[in-house]
Each structure stands twice: as structure tokens, then as C-alpha cells.
PDB file of N, CA and C in Angstrom:
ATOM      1  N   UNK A   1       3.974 -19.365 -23.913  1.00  0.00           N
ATOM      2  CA  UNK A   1       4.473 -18.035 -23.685  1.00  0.00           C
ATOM      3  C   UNK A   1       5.731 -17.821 -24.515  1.00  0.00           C
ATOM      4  N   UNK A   2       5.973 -16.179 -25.135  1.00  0.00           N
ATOM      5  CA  UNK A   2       7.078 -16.566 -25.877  1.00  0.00           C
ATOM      6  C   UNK A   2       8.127 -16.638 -25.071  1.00  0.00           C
ATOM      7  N   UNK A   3       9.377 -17.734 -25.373  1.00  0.00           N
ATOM      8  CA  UNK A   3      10.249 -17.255 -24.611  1.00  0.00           C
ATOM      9  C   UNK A   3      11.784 -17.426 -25.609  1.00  0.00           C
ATOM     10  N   UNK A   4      13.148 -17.144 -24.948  1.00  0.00           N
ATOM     11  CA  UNK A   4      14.019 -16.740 -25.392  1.00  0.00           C
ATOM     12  C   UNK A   4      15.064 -17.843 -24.412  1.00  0.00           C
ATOM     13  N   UNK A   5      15.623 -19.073 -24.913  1.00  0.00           N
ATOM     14  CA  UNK A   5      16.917 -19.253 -24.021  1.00  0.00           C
ATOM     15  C   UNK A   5      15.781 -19.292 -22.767  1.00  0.00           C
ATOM     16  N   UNK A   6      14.908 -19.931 -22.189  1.00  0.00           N
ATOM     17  CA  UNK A   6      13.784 -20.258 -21.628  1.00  0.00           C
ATOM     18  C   UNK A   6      13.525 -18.761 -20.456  1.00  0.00           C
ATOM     19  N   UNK A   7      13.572 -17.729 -21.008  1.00  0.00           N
ATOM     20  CA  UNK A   7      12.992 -16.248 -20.502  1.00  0.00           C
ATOM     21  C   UNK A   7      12.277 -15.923 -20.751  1.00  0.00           C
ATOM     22  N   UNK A   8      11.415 -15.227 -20.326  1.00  0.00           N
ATOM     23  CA  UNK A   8       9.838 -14.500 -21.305  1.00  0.00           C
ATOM     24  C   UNK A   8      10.575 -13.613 -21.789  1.00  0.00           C
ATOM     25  N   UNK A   9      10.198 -13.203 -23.432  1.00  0.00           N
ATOM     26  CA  UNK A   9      10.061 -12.492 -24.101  1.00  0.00           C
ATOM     27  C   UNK A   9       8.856 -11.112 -24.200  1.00  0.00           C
ATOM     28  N   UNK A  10       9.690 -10.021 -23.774  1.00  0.00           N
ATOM     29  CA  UNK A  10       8.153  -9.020 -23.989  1.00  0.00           C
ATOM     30  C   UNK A  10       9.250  -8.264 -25.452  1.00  0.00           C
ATOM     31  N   UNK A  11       8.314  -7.927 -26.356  1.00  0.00           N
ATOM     32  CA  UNK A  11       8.603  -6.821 -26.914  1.00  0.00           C
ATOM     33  C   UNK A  11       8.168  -5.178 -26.973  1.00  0.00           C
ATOM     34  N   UNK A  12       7.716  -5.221 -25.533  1.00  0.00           N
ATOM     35  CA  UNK A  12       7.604  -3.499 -25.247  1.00  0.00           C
ATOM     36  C   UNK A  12       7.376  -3.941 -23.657  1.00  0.00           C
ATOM     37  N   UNK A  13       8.208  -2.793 -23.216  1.00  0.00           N
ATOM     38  CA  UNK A  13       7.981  -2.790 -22.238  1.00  0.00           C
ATOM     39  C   UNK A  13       6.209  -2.833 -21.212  1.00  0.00           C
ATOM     40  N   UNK A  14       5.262  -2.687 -21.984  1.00  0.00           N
ATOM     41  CA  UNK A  14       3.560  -2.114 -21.404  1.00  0.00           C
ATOM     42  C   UNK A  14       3.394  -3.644 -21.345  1.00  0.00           C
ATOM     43  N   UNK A  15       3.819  -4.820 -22.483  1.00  0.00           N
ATOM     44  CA  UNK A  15       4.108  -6.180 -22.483  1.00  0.00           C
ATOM     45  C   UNK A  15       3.954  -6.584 -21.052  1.00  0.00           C
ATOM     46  N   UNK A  16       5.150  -6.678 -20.579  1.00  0.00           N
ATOM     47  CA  UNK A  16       5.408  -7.268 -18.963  1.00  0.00           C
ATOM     48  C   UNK A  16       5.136  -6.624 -18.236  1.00  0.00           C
ATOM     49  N   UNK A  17       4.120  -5.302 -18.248  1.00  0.00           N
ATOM     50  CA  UNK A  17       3.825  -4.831 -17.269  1.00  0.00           C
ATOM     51  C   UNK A  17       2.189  -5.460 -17.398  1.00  0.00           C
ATOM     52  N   UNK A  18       1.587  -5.922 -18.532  1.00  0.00           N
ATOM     53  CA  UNK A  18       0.251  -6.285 -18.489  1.00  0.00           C
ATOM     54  C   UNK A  18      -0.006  -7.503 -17.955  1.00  0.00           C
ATOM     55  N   UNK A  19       1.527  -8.360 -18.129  1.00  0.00           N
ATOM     56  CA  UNK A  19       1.837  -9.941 -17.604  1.00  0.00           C
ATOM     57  C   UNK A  19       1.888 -10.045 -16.304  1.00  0.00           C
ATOM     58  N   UNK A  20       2.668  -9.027 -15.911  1.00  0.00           N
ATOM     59  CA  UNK A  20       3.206  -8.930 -14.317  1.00  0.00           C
ATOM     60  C   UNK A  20       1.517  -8.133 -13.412  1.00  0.00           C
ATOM     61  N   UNK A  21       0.480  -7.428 -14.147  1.00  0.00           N
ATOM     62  CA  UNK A  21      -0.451  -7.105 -13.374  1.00  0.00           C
ATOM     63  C   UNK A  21      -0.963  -8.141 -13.573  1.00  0.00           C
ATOM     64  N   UNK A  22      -1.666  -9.083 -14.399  1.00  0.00           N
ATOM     65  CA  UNK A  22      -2.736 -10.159 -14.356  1.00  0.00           C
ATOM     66  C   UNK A  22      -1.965 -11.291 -13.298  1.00  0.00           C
ATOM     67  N   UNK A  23      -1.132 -11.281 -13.044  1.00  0.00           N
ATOM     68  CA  UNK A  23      -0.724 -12.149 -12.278  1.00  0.00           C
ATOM     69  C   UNK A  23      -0.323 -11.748 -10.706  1.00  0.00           C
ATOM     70  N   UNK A  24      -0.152 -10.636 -10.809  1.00  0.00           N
ATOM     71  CA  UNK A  24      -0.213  -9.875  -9.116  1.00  0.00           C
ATOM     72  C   UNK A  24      -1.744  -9.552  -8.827  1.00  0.00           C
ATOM     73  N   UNK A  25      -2.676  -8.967  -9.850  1.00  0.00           N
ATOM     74  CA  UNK A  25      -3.946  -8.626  -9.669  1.00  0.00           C
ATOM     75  C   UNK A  25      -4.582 -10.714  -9.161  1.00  0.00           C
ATOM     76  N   UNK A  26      -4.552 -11.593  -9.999  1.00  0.00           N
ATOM     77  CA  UNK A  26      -5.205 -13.007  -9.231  1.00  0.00           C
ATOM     78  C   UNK A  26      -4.194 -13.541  -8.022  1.00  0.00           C
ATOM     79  N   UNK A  27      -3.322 -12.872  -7.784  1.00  0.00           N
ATOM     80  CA  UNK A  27      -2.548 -13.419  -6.786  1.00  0.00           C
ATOM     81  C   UNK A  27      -2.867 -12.393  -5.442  1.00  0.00           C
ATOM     82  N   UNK A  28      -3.305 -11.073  -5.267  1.00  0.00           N
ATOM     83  CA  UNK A  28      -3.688 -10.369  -4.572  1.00  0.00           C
ATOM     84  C   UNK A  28      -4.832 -10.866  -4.120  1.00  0.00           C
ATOM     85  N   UNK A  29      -5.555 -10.921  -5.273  1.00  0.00           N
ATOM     86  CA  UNK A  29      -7.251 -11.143  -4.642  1.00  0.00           C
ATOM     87  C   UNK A  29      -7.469 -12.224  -4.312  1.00  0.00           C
ATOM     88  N   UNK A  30      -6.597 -13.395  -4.497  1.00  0.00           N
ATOM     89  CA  UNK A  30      -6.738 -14.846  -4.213  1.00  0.00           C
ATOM     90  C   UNK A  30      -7.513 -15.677  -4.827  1.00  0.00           C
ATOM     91  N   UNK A  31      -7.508 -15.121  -6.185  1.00  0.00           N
ATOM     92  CA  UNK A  31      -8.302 -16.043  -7.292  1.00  0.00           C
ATOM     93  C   UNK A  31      -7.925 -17.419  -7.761  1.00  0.00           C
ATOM     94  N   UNK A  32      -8.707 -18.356  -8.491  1.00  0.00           N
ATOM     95  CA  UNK A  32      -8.012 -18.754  -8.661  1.00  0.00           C
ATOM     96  C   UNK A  32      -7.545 -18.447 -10.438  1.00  0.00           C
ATOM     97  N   UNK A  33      -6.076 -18.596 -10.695  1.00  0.00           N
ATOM     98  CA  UNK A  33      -5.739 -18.659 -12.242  1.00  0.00           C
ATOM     99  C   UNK A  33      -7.166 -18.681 -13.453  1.00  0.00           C
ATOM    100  N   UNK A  34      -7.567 -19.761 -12.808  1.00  0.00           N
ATOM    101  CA  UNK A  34      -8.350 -19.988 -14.021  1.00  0.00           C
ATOM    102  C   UNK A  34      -9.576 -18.483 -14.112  1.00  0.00           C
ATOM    103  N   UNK A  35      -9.507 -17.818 -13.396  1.00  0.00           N
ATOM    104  CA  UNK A  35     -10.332 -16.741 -13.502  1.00  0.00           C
ATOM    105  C   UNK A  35     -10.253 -15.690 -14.526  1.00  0.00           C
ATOM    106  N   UNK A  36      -8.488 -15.829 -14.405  1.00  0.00           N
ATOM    107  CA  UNK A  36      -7.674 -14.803 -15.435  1.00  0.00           C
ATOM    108  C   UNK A  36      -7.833 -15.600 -17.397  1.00  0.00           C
ATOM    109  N   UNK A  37      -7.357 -16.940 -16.999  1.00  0.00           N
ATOM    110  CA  UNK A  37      -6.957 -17.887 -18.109  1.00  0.00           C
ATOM    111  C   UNK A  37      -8.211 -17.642 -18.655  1.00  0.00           C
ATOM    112  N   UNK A  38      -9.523 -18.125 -17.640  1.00  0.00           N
ATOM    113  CA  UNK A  38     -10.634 -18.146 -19.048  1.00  0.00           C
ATOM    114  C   UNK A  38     -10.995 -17.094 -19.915  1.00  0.00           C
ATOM    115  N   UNK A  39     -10.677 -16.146 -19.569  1.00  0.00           N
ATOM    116  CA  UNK A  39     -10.870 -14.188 -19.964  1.00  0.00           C
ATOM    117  C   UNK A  39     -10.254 -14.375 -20.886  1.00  0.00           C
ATOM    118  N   UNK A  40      -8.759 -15.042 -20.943  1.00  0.00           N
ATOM    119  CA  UNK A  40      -7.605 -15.019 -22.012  1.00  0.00           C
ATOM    120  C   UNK A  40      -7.609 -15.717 -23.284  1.00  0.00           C
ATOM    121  N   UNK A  41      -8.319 -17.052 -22.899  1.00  0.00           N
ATOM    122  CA  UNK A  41      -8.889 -17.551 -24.096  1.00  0.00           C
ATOM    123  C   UNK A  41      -9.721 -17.133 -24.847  1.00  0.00           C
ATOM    124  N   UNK A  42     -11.175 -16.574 -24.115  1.00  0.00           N
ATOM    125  CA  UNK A  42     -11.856 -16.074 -24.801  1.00  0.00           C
ATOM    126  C   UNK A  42     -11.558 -14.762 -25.454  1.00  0.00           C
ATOM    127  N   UNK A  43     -10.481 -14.285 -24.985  1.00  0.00           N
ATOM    128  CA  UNK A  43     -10.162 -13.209 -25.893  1.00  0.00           C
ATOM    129  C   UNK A  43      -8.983 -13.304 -26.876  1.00  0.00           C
ATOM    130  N   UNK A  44      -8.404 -14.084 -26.873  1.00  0.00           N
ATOM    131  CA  UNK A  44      -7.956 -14.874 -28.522  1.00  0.00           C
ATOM    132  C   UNK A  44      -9.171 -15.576 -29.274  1.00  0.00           C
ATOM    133  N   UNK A  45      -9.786 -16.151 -28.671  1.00  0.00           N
ATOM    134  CA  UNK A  45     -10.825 -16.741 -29.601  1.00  0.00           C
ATOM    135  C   UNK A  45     -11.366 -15.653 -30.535  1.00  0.00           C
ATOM    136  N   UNK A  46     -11.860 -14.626 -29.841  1.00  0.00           N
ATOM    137  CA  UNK A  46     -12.770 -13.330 -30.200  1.00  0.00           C
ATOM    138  C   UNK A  46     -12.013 -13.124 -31.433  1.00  0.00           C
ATOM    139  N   UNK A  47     -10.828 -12.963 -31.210  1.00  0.00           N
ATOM    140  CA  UNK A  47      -9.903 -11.752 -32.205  1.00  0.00           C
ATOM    141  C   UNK A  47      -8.363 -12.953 -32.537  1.00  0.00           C
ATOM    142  N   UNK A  48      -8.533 -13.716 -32.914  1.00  0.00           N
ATOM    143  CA  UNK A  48      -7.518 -14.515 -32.695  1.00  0.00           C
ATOM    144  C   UNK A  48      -6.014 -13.684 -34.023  1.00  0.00           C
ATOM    145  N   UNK A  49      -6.314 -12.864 -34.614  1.00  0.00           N
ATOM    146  CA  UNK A  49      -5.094 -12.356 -35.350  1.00  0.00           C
ATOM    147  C   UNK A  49      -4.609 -10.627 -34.651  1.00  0.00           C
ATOM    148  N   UNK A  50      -5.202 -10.818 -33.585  1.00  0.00           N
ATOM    149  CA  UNK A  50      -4.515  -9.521 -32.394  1.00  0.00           C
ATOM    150  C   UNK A  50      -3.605  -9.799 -31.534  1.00  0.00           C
ATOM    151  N   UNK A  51      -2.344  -8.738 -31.831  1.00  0.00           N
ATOM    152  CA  UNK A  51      -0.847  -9.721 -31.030  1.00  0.00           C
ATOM    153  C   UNK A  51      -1.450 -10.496 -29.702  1.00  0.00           C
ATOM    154  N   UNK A  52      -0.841 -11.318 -29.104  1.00  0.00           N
ATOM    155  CA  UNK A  52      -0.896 -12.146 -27.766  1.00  0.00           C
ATOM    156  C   UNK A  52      -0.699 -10.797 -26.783  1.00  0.00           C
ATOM    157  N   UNK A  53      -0.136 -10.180 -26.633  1.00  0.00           N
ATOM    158  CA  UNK A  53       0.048  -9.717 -25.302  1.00  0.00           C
ATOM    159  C   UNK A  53      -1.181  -8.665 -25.521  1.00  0.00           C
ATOM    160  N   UNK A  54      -1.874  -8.302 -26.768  1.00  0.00           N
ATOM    161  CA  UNK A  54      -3.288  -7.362 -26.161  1.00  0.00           C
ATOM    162  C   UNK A  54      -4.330  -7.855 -26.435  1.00  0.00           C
ATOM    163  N   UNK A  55      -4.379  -9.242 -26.453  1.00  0.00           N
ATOM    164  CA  UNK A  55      -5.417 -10.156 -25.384  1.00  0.00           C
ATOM    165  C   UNK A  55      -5.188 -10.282 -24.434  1.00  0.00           C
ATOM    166  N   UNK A  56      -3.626 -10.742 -23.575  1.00  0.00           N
ATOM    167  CA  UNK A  56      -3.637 -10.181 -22.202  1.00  0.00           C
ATOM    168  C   UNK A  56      -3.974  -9.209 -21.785  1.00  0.00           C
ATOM    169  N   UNK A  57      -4.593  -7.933 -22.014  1.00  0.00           N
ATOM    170  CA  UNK A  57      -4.286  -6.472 -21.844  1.00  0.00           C
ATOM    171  C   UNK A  57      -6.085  -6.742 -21.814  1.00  0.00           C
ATOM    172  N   UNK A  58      -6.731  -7.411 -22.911  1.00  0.00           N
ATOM    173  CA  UNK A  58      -8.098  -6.950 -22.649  1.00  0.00           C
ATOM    174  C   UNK A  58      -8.849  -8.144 -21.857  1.00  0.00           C
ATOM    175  N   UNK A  59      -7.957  -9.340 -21.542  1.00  0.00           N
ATOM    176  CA  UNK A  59      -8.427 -10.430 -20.162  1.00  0.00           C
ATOM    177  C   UNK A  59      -8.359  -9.471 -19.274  1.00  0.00           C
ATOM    178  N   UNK A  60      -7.309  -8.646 -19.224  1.00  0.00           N
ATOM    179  CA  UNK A  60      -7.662  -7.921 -17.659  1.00  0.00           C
ATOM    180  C   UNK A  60      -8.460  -7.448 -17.375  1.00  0.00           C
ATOM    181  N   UNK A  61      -8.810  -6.547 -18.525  1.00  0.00           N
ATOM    182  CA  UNK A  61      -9.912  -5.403 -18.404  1.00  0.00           C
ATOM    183  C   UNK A  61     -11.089  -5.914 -18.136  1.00  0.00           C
ATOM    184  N   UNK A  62     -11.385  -7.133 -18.641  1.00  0.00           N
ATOM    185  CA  UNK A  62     -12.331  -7.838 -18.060  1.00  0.00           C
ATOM    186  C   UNK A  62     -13.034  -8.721 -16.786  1.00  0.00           C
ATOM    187  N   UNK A  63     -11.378  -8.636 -16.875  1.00  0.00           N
ATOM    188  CA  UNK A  63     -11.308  -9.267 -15.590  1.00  0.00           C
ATOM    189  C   UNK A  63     -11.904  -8.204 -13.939  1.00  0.00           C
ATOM    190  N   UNK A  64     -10.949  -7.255 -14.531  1.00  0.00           N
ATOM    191  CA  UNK A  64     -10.943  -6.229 -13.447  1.00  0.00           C
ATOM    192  C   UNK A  64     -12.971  -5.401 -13.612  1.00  0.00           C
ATOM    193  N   UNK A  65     -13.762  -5.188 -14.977  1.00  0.00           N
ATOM    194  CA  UNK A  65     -14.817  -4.896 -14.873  1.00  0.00           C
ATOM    195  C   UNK A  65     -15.429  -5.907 -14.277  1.00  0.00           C
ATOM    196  N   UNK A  66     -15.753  -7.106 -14.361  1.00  0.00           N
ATOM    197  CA  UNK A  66     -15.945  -8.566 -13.304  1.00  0.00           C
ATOM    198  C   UNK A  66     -16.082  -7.851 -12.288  1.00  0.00           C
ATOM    199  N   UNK A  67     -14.814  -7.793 -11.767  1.00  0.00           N
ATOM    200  CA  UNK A  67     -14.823  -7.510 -10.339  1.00  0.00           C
ATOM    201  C   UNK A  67     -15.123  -6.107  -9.791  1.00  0.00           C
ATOM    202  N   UNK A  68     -15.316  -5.058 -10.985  1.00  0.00           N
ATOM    203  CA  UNK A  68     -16.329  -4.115 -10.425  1.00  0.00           C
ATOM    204  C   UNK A  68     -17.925  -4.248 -10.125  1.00  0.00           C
ATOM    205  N   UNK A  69     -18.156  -5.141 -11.299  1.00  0.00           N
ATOM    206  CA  UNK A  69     -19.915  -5.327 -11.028  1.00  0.00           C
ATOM    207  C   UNK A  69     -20.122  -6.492 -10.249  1.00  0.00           C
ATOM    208  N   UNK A  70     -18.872  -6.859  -9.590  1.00  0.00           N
ATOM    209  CA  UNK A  70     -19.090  -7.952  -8.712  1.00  0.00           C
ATOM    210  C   UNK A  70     -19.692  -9.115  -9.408  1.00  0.00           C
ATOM    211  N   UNK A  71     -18.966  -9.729 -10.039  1.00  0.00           N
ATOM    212  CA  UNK A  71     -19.569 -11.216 -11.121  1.00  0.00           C
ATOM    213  C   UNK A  71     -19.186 -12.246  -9.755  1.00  0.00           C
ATOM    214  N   UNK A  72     -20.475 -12.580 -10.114  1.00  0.00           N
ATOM    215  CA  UNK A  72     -20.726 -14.005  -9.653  1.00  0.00           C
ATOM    216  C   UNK A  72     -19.561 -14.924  -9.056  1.00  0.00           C
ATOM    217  N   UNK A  73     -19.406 -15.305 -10.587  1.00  0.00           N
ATOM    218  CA  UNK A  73     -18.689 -16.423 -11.111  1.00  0.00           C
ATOM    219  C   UNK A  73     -16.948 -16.582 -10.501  1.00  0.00           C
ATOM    220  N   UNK A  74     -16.972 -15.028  -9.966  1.00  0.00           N
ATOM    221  CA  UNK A  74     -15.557 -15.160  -9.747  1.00  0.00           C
ATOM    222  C   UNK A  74     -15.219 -15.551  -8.119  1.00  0.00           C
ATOM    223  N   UNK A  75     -14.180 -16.781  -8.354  1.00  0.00           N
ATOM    224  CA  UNK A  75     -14.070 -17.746  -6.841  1.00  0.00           C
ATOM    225  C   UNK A  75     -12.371 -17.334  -6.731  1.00  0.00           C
ATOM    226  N   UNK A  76     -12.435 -17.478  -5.606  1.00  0.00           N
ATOM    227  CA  UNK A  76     -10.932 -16.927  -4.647  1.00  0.00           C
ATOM    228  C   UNK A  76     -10.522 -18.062  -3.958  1.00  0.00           C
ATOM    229  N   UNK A  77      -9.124 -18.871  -3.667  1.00  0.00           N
ATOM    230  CA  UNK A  77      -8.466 -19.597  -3.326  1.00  0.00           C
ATOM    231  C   UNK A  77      -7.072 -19.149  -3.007  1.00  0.00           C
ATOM    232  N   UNK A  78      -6.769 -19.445  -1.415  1.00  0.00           N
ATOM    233  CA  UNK A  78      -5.622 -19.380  -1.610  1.00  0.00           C
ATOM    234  C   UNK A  78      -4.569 -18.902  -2.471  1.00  0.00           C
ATOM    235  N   UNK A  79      -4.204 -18.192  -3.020  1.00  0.00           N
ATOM    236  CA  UNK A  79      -2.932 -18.018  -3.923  1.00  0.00           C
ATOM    237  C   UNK A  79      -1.462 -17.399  -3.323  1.00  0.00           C
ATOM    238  N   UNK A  80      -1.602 -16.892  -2.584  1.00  0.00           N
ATOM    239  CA  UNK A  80      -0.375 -16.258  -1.957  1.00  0.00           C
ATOM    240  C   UNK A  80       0.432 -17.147  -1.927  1.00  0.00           C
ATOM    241  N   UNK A  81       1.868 -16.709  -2.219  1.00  0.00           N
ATOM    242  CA  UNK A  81       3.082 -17.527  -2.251  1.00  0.00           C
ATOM    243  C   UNK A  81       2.987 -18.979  -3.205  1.00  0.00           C
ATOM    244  N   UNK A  82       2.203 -18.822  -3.784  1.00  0.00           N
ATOM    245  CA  UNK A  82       1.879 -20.175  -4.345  1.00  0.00           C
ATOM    246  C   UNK A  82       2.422 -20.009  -6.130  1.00  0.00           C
ATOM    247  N   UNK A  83       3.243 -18.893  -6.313  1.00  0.00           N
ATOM    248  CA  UNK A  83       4.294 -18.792  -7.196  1.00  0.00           C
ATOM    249  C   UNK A  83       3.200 -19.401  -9.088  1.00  0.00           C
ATOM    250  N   UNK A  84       2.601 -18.303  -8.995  1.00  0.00           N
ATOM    251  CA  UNK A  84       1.424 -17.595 -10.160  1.00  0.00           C
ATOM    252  C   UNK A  84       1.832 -18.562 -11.758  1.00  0.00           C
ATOM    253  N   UNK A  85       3.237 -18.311 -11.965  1.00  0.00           N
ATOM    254  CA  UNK A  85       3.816 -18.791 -13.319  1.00  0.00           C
ATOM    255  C   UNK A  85       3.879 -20.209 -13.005  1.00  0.00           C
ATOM    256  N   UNK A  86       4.304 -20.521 -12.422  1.00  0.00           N
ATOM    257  CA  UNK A  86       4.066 -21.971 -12.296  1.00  0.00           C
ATOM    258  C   UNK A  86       2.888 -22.817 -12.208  1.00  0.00           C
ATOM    259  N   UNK A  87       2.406 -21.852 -11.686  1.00  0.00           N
ATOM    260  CA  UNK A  87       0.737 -22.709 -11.931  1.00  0.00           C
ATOM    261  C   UNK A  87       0.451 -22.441 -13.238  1.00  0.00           C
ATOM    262  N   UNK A  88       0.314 -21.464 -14.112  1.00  0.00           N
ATOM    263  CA  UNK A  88      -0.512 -21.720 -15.132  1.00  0.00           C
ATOM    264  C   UNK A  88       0.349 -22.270 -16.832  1.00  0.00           C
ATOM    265  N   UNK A  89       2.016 -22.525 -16.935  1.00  0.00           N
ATOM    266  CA  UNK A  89       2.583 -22.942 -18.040  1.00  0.00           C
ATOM    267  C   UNK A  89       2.376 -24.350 -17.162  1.00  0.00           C
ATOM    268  N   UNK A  90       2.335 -25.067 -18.635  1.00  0.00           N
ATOM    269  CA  UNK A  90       2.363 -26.518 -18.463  1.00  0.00           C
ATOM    270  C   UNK A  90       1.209 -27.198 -18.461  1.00  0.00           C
ATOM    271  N   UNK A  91      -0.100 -26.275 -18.085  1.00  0.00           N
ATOM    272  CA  UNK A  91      -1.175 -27.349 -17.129  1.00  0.00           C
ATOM    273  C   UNK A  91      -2.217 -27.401 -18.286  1.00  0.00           C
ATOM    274  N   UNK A  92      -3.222 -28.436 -18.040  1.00  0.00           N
ATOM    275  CA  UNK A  92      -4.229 -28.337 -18.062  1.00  0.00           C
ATOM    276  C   UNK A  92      -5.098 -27.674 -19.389  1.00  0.00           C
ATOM    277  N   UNK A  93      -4.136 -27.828 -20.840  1.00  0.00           N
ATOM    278  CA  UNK A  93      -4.831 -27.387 -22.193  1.00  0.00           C
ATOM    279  C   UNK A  93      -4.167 -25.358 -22.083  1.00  0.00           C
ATOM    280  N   UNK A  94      -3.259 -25.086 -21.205  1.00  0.00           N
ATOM    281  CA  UNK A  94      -3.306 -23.599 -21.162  1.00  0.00           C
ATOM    282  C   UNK A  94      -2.190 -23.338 -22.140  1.00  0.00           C
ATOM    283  N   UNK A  95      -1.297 -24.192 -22.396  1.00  0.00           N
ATOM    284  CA  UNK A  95      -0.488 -24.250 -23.810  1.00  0.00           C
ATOM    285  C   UNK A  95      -0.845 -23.366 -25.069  1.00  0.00           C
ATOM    286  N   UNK A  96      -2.129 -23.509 -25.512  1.00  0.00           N
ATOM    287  CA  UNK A  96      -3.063 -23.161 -26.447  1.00  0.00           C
ATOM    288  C   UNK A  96      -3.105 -21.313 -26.764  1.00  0.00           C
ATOM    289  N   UNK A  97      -3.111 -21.349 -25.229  1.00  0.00           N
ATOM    290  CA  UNK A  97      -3.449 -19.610 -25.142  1.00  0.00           C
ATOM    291  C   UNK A  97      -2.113 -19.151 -24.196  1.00  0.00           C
ATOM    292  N   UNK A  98      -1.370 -20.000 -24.102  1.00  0.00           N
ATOM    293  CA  UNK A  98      -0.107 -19.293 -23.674  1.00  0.00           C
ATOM    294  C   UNK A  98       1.126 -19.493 -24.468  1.00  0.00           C
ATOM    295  N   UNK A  99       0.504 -19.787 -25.835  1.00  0.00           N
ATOM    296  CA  UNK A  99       1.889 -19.899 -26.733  1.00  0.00           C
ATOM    297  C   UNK A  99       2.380 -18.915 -27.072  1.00  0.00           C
ATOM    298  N   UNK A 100       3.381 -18.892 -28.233  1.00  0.00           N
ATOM    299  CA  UNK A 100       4.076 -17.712 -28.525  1.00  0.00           C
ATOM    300  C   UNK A 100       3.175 -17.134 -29.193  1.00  0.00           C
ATOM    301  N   UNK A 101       2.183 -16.409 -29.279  1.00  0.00           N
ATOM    302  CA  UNK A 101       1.321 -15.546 -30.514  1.00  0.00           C
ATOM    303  C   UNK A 101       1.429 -14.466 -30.566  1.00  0.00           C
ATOM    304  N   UNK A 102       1.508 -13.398 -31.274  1.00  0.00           N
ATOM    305  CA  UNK A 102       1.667 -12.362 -31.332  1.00  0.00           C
ATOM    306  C   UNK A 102       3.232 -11.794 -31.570  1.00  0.00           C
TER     307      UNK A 102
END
């Protein structure tokens, strides 16, 4: 993630508002992370020279059509209070798609 003096960096404000919904939207519904993360990769993969934060912007959208046509695939765990950013810097290969890009 980019950060600054260890802060996230947005450079527009629509930025941290697309950061702050994908992470209240899997923390509401009680997803788990990886529901959001895999959307996110695959949408750098797709388009990998489109700033970072509007691949966040179109993980959501995907995310959120998912959960209109009711996908399958999507599993719910616990998440409340279980503090969203911390689960997903650091872990598990998410480095990759949460670096500074864009």
C-alpha cells in the first residue's frame, strides 16, 4: 500500500473513500478479506498499467455485482472488530497487490 512516514497515501480524495468502502463493505457483511483481495488481484492482473487505486474501485464493483447475483463462492466469517487493515498488509503473498502501484 502506498504509504508516507508509515500513513496511507491517497492522492484524491474518491482514493480513500474506495479503500475505506472495500473494507467497511467485507467487514459489514462478514466476509472473509480474501473475498475482496481475490477481485483485487485479478484486477491488476487484467489491466496491470491502471493506477492501483482503480483496481480497487473495480474489485468492488465486482465484488458488490457478486453479491447481487448472489455468487456462490462468496463465504462470510466473523469480521467485526477484527480490525480489516491488519488482516490483509503483511499476509499471505498480498504484498504483490497491495504495493505502492499507481
Amino acid at each position: 500500500m502506498p504509504r508516507s512516514n508509515g500513513e496511507l497515501v491517497f492522492d484524491a480524495p474518491w482514493q480513500g473513500r474506495a479503500f475505506a468502502m472495500a473494507i467497511g463493505l467485507v467487514d459489514a457483511l462478514g466476509l472473509r478479506w480474501e473475498e475482496f483481495r481475490n477481485r483485487l488481484v485479478a484486477e491488476i492482473d487484467a489491466a496491470p498499467d491502471r493506477p492501483y487505486y482503480e483496481s480497487w474501485l473495480a474489485a468492488l464493483e465486482r465484488l458488490v455485482a457478486d453479491l447481487q447475483r448472489g455468487h456462490q463462492g462468496l463465504r462470510g466469517t466473523p469480521a467485526h472488530g477484527s480490525g480489516m487493515v491488519g488482516r490483509f498488509e503483511g499476509t499471505g503473498g498480498s504484498e504483490n497487490c497491495m504495493s505502492g502501484r499507481g
